[in-house]
C-alpha atoms as a PDB file:
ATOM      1  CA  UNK A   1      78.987  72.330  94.898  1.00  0.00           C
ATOM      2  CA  UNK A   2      79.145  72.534  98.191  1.00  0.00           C
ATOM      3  CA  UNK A   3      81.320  74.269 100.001  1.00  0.00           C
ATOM      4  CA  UNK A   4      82.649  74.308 103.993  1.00  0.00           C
ATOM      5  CA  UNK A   5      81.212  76.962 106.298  1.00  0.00           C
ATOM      6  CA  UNK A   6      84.738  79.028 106.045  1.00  0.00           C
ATOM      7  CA  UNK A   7      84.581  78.557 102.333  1.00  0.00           C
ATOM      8  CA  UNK A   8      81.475  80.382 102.290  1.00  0.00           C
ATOM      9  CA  UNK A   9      82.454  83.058 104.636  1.00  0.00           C
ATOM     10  CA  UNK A  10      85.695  83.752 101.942  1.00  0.00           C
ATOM     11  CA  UNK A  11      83.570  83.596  98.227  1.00  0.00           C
ATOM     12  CA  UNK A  12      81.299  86.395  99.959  1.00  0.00           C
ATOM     13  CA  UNK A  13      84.243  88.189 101.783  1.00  0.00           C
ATOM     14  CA  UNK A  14      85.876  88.025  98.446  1.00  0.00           C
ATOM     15  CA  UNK A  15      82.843  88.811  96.702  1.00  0.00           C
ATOM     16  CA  UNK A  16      82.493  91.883  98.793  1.00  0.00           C
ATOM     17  CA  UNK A  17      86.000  92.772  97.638  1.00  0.00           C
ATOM     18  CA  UNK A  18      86.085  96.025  95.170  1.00  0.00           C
ATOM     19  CA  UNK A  19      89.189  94.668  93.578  1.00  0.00           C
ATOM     20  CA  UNK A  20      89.034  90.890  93.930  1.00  0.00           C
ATOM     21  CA  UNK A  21      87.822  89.759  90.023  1.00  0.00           C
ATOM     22  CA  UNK A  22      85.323  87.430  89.885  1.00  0.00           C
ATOM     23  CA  UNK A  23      88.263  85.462  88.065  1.00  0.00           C
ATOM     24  CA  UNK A  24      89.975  85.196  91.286  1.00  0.00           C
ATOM     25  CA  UNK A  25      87.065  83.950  93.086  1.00  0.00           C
ATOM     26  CA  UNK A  26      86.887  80.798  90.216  1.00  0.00           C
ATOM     27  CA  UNK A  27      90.160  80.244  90.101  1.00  0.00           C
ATOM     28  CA  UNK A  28      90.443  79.607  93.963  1.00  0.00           C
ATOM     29  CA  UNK A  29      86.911  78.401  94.277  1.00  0.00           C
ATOM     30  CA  UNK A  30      85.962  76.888  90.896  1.00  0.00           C
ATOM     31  CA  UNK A  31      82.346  79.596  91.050  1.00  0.00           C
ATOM     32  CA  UNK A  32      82.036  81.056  87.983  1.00  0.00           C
ATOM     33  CA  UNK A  33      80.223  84.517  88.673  1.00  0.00           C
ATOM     34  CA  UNK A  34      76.721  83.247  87.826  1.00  0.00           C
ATOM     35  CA  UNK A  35      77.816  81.071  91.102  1.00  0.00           C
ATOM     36  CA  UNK A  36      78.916  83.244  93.105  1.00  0.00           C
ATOM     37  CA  UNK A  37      75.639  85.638  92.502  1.00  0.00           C
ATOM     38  CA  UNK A  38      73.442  82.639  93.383  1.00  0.00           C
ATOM     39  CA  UNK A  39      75.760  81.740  96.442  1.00  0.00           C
ATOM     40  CA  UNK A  40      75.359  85.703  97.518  1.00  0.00           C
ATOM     41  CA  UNK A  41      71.605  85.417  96.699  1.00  0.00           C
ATOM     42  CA  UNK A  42      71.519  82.073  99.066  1.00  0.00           C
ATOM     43  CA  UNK A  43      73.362  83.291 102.017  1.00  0.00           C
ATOM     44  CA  UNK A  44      72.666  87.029 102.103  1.00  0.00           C
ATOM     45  CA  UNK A  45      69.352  88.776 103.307  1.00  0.00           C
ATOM     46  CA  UNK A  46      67.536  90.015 100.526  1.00  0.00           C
ATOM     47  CA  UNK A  47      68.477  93.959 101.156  1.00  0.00           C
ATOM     48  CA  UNK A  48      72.118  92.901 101.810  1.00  0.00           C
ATOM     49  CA  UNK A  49      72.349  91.033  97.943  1.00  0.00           C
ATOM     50  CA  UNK A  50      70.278  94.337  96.311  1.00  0.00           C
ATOM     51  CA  UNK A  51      73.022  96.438  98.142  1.00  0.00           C
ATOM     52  CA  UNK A  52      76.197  94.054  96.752  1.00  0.00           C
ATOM     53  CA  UNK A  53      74.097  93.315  92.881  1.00  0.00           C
ATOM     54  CA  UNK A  54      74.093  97.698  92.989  1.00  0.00           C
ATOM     55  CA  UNK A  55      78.146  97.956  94.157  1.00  0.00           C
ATOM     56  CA  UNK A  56      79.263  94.763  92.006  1.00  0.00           C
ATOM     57  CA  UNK A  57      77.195  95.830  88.882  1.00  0.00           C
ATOM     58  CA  UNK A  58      79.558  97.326  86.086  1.00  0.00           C
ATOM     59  CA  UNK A  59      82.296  97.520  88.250  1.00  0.00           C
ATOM     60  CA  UNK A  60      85.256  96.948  86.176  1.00  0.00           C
ATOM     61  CA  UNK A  61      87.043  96.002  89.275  1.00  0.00           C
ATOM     62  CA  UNK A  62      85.285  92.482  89.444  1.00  0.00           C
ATOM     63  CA  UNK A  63      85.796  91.584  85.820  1.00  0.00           C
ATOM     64  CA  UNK A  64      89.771  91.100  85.125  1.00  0.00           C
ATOM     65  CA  UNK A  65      89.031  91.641  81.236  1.00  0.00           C
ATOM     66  CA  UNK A  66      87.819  95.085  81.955  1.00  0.00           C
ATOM     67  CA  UNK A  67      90.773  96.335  84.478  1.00  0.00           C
ATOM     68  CA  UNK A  68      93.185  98.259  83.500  1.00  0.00           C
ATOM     69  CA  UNK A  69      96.479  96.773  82.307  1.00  0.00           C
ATOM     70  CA  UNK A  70      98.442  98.313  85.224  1.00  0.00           C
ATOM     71  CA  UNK A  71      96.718  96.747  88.297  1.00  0.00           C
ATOM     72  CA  UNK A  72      98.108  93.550  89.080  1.00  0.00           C
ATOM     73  CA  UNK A  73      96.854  92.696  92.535  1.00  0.00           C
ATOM     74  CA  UNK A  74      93.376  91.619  94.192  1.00  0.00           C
ATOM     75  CA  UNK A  75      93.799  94.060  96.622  1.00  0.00           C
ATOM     76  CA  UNK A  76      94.569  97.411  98.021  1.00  0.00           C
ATOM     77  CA  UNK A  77      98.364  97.328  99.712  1.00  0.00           C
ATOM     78  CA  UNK A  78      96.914  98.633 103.089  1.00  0.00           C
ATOM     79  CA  UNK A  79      93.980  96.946 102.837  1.00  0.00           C
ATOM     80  CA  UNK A  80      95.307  93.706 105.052  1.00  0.00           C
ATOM     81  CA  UNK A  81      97.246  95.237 107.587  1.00  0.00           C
ATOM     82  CA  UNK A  82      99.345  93.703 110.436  1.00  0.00           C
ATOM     83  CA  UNK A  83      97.124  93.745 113.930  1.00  0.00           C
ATOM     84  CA  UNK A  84      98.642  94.431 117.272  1.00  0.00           C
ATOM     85  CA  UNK A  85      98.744  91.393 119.641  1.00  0.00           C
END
């Protein structure tokens, strides 16, 4: 698939994500996480995809079957928060 520049710049931001699932990334996106790794492998330098393949790998974070029951969101509640104008 291809996808728009901002597309691109949100599947790795969301990628990047400790506690975005790679779930949420197909359901918004349609990438299934084989995908998304090739996407990361595509647009990041090579030390920059080791670095995410060592933080993503086993997280159970990334993988909705593997989180707990009692987290419900994507994200951390302070994680987006408001910016002064």
């Amino acid at each position: 698939m291809i996808y728009a520049p901002g597309d691109v710049s949100r599947i790795i931001e969301m990628a990047w994500e400790d506690r975005t699932p790679f779930d949420a990334i197909a359901q918004v996106y349609g990438l299934s996480e084989s995908g998304v790794i090739d996407l990361m492998r595509a647009q990041l330098k090579p030390s920059s995809y080791r670095l995410w393949r060592k933080r993503v790998t086993g997280r159970t974070t990334k993988h909705a079957k593997l989180r707990s029951p009692g987290v419900m969101r994507a994200y951390c509640p302070t994680q987006y928060k408001p910016r002064g104008h």
